[in-house]
Protein backbone atom coordinates (compact mmCIF):
# COMPACT_ATOMS: atom_id res chain seq x y z
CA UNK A 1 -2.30 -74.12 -82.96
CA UNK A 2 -2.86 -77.84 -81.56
CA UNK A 3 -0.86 -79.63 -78.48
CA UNK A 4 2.40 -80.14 -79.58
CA UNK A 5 3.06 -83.02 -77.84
CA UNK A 6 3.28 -86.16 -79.23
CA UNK A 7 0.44 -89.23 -79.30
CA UNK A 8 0.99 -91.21 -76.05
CA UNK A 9 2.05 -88.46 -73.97
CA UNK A 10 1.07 -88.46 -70.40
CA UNK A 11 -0.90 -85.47 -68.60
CA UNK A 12 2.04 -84.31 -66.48
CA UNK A 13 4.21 -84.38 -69.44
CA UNK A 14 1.46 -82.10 -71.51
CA UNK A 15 0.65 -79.86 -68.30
CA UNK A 16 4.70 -79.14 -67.64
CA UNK A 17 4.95 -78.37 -71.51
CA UNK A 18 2.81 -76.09 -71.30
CA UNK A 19 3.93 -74.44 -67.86
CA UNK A 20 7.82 -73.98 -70.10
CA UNK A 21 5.52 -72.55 -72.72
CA UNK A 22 3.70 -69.92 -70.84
CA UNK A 23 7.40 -69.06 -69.14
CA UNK A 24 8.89 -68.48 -72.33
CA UNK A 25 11.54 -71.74 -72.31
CA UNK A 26 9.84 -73.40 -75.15
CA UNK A 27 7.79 -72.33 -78.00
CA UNK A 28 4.43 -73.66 -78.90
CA UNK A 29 4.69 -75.45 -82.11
CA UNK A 30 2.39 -74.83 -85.41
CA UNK A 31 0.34 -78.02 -85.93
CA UNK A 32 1.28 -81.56 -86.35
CA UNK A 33 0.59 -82.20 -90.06
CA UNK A 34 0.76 -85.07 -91.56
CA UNK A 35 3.72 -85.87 -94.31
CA UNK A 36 1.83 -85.36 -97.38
CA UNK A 37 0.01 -81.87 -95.89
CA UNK A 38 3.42 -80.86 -94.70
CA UNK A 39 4.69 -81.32 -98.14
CA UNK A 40 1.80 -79.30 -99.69
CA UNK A 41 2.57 -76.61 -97.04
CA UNK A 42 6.53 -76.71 -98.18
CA UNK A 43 5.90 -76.59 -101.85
CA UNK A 44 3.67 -73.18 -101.71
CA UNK A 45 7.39 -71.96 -100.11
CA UNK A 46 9.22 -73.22 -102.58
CA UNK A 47 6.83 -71.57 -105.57
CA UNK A 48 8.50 -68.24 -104.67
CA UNK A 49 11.71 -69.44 -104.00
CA UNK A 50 12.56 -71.89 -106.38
CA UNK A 51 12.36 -72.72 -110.52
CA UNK A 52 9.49 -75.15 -111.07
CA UNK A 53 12.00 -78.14 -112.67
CA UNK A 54 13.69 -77.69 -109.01
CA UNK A 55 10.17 -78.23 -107.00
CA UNK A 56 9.50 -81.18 -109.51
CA UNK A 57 12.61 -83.02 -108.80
CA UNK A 58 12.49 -82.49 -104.97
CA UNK A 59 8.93 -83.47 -105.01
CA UNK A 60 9.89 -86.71 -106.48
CA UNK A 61 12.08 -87.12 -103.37
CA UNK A 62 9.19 -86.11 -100.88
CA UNK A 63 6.85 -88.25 -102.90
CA UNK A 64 9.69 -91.37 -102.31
CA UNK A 65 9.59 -90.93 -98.54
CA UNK A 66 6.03 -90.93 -98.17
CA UNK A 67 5.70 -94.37 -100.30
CA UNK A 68 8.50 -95.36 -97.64
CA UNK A 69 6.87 -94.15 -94.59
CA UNK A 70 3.05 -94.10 -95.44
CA UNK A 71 1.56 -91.00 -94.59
CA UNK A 72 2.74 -90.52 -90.83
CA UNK A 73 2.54 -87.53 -88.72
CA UNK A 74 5.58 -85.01 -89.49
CA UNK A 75 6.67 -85.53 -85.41
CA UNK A 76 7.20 -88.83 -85.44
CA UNK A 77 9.49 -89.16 -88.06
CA UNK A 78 13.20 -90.35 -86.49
CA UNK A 79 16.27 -91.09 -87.16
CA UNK A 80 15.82 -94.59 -87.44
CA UNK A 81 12.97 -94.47 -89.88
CA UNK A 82 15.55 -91.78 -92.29
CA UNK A 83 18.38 -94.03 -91.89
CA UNK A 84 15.98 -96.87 -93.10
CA UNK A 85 14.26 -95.12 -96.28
CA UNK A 86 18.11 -93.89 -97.42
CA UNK A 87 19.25 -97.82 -97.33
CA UNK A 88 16.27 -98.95 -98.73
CA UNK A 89 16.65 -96.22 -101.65
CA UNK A 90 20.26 -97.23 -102.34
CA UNK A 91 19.46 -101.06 -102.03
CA UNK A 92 16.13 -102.04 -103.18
CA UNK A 93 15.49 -98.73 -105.44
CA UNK A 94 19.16 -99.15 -107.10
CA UNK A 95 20.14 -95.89 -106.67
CA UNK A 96 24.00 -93.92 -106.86
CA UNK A 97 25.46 -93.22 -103.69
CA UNK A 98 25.92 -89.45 -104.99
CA UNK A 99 21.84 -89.57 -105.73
CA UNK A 100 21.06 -90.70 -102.37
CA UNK A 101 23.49 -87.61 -101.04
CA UNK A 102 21.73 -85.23 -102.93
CA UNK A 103 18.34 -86.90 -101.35
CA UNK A 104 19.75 -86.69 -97.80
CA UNK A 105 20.77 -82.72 -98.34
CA UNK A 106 17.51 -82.04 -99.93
CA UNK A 107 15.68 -83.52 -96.75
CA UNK A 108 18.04 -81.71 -94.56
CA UNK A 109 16.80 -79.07 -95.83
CA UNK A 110 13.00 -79.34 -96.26
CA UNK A 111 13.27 -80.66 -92.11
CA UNK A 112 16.01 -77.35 -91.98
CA UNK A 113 13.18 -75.16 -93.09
CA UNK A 114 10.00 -77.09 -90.54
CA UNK A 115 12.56 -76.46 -87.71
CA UNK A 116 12.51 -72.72 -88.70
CA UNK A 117 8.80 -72.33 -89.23
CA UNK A 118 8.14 -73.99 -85.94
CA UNK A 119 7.05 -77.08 -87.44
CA UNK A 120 9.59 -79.44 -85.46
CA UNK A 121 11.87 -78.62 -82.61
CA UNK A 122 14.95 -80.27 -84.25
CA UNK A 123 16.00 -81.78 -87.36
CA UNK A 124 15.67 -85.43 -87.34
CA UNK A 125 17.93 -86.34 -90.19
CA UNK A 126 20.88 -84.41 -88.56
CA UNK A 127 21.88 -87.43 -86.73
CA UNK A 128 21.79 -89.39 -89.84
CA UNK A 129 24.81 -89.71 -91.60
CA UNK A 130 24.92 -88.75 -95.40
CA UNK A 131 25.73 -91.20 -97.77
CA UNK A 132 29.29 -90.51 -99.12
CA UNK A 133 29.35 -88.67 -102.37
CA UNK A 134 32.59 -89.48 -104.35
CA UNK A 135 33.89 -86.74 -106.57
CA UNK A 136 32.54 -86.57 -109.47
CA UNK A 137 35.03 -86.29 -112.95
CA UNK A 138 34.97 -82.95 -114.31
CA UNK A 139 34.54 -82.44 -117.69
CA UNK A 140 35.53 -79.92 -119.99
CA UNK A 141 35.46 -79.72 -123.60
CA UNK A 142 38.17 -79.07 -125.54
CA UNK A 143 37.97 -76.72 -128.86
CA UNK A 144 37.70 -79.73 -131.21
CA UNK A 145 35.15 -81.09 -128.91
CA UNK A 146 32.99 -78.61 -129.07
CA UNK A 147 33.43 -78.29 -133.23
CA UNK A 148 32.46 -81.92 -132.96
CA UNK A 149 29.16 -81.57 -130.65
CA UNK A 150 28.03 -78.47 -132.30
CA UNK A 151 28.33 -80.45 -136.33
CA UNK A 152 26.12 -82.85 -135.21
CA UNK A 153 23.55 -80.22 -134.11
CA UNK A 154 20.75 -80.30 -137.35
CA UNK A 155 18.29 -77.79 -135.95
CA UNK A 156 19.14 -73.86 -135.86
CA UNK A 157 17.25 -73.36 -133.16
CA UNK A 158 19.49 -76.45 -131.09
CA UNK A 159 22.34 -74.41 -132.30
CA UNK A 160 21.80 -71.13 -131.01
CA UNK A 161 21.12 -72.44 -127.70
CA UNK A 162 23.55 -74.42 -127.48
CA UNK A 163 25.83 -71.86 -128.62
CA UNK A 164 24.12 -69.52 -125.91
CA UNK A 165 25.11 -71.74 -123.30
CA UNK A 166 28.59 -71.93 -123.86
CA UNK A 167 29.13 -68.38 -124.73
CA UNK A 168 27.45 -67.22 -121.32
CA UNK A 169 28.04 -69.94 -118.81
CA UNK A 170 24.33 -69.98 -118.06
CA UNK A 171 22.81 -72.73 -116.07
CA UNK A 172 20.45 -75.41 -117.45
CA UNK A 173 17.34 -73.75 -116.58
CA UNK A 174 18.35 -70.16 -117.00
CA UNK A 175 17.55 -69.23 -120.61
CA UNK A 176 14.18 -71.30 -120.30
CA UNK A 177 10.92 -69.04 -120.11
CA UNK A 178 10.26 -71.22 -116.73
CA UNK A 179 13.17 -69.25 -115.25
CA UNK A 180 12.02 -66.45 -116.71
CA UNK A 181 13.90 -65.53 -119.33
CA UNK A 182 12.29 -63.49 -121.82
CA UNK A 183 12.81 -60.57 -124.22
CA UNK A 184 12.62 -58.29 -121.36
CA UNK A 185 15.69 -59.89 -119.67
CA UNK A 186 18.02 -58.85 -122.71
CA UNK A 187 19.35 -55.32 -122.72
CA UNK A 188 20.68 -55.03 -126.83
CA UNK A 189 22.23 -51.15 -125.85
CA UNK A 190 24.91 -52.54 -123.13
CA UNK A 191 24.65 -55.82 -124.65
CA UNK A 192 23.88 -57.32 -121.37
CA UNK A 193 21.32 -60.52 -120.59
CA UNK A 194 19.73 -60.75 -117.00
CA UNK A 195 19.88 -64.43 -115.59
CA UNK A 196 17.64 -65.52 -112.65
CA UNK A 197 20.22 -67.97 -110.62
CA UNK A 198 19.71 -69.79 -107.95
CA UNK A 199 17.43 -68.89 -104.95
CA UNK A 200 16.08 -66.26 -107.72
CA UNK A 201 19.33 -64.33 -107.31
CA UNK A 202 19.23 -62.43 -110.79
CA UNK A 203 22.75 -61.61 -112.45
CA UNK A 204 23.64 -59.24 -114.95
CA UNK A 205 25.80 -61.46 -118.00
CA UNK A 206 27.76 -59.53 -120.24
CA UNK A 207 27.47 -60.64 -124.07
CA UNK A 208 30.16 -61.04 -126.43
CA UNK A 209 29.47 -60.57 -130.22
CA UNK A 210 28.45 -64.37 -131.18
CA UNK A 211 26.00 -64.01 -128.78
CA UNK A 212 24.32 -60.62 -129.40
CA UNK A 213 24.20 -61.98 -133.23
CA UNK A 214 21.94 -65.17 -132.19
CA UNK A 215 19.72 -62.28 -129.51
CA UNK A 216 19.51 -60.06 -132.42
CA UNK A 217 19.11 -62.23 -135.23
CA UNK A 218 16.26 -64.33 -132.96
CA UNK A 219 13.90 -61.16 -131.97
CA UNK A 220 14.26 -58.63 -135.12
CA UNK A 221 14.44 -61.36 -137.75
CA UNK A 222 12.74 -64.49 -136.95
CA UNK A 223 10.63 -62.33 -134.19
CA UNK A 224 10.57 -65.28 -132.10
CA UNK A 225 8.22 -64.97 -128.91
CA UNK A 226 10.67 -65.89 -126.28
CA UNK A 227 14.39 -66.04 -127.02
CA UNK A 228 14.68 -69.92 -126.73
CA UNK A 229 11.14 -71.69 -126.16
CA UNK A 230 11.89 -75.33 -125.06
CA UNK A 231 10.83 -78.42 -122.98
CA UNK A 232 13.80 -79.19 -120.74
CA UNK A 233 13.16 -82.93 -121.08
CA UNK A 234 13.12 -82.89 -124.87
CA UNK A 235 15.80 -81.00 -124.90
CA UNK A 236 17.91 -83.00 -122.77
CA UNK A 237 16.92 -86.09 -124.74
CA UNK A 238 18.11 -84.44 -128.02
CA UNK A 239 21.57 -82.91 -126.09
CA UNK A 240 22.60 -86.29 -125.19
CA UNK A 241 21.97 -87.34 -129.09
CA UNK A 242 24.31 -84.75 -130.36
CA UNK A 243 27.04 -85.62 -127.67
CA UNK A 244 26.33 -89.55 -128.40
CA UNK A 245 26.48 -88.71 -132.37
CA UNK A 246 30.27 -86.66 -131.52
CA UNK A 247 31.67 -89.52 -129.48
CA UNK A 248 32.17 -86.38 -126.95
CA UNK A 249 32.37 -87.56 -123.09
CA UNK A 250 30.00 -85.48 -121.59
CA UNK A 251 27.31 -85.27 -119.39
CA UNK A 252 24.63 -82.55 -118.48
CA UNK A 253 24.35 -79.39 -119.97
CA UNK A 254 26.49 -78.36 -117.32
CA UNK A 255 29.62 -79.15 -118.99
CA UNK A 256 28.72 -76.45 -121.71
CA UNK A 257 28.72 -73.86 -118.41
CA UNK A 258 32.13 -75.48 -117.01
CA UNK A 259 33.80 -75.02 -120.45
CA UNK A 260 32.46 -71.74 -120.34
CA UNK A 261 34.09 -70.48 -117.08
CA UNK A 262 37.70 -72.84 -117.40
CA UNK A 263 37.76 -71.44 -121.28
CA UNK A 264 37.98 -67.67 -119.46
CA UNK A 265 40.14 -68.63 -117.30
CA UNK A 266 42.71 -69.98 -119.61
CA UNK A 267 41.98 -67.05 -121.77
CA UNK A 268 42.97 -64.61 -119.04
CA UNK A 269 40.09 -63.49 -117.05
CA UNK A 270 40.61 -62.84 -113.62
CA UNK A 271 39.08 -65.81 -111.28
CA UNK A 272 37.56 -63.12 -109.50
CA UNK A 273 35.55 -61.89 -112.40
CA UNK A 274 34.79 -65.50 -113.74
CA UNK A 275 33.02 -66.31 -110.28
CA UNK A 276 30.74 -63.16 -110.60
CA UNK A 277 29.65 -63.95 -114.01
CA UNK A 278 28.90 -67.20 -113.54
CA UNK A 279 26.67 -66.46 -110.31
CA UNK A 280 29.00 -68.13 -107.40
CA UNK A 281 28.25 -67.00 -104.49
CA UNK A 282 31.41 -68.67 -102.57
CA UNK A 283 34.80 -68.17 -105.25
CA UNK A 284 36.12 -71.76 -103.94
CA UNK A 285 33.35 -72.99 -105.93
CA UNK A 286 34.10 -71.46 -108.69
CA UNK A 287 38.01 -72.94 -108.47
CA UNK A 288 36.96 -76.51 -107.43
CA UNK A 289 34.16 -77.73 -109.99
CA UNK A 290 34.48 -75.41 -112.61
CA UNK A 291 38.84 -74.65 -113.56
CA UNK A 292 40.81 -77.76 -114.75
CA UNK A 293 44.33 -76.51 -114.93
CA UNK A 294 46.08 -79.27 -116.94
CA UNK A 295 50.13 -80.14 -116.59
CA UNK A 296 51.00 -78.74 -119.56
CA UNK A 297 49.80 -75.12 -118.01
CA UNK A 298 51.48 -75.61 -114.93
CA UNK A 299 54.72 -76.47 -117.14
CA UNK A 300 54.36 -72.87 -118.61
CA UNK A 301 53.91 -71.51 -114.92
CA UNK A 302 57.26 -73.17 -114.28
CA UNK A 303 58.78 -71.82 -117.18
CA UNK A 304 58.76 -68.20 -116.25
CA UNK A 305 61.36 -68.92 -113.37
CA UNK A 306 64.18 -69.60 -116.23
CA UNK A 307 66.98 -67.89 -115.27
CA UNK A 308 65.44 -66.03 -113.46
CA UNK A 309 68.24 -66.45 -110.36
CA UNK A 310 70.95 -68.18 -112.94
């Protein structure tokens, strides 16, 4: 443990610290490392906590603050300096107001998680205001859409993935062997798959019969050594070239997992049920991003009150 006051501080101000210390009001604070340790010390956290393609993009966002700040002591960042770096990322860097959001949450958190390990004594980008984040247009795919998408696909392997994701709602990463998903994760007796979610919260998806046929077909046939081996990137890159080749409006692969869950919905499924599988932890998410009710089903819904009280 070193001093945890700050540079500059005068002896009184060190010797009452540590008189609060030694009577229990404050607690001595683990060392004051510099940005670029601290984010060393943060990312062998994450490794057990999070999918590597979630440590790379939040390390790009670490790696952007230090090029902003220079490689100062993890104390003296303020409020000022964090209210600074997010105008300077939305100005001079060009960025979305819903990217620099999702920068200012994943700092809250990473100075959320230095408060809790006794790194800081408060959060410094608390008193920062987040950039507003309009809502976003969600999209899902119709039936014909997804005839469209999936006729442009020219690779079997494409195919059964992307087949995979709309016929389990699975999230980007989640059938990757970076998750891990692997052989071992598919149970072919209860025709089950285990997906590792977020925060490594694993799930137990239930598989209907196009989707055992691609599980079964994949291992026992073409004895493939994971059940879909790809880059993310390249994959990505060749997703957007199917949807471009449709003339489908869509964006990440996450619009394959929204059809998914609104196309159960519509079908029947209980709300209830559709959260679970899906891996929400909090149902309201489940009825804000992911079911588009459109007029013409709330024109049924009216419909069954016909004379009902004629």
């Amino acid at each position: 443990m070193i001093n945890p006051i700050i540079n500059g501080s005068s002896n009184s101000q060190i010797e009452v610290k540590k008189m609060r210390i030694q009577a229990g009001l404050e607690t001595s604070l683990e060392p004051n490392l510099t940005l670029t340790e601290m984010v060393k010390e943060y990312k062998k956290y994450m490794a057990n906590q999070k999918d590597p393609e979630t440590i790379r993009r939040e390390t790009s966002i670490y790696n952007a603050l230090e090029v902003f700040l220079g490689n100062i002591k993890i104390r003296a960042i303020n409020k000022v300096q964090l209210t600074h770096y997010l105008e300077y990322r939305q100005v001079e860097c060009d960025i979305s107001s819903a990217t620099a959001a999702t920068e200012h949450r994943t700092l809250k958190a990473f100075f959320n998680t230095l408060v809790r390990y006794n790194y800081l004594q408060e959060n410094p980008i608390l008193a920062v205001q987040a950039p507003r984040n309009l809502p976003k247009e969600i999209i899902i795919l119709t039936d014909d859409e997804v005839k469209e998408f999936l006729s442009k696909v020219d690779s079997s392997d494409y195919r059964d993935l992307f087949l995979m994701y709309l016929h389990t709602g699975a999230r980007r990463g989640e059938l990757l062997p970076s998750r891990p998903f692997t052989w071992d994760n598919v149970d072919f007796k209860r025709r089950e798959i285990t997906l590792i979610g977020k925060k490594r919260v694993p799930r137990i998806v239930p598989l209907d019969d196009v989707a055992i046929e691609i599980l079964h077909r994949r291992k026992f046939q073409e004895h493939k050594e994971f059940p879909f081996n790809f880059n993310y990137d390249y994959l990505y890159k060749k997703y957007l070239r199917y949807l471009k080749a449709a003339k489908v409006k869509a964006t990440g692969l996450h619009t394959l997992r929204r059809t998914y869950g609104s196309r159960l919905v519509e079908s029947g499924v209980d709300i209830l049920d559709v959260s679970k599988m899906m891996g929400h932890q909090d149902i309201k998410v489940t009825i804000d991003h992911y079911i588009k009710i459109n007029n013409e089903k709330l024109h049924r819904a009216a419909s069954k009150l016909n004379g009902v009280w004629t």
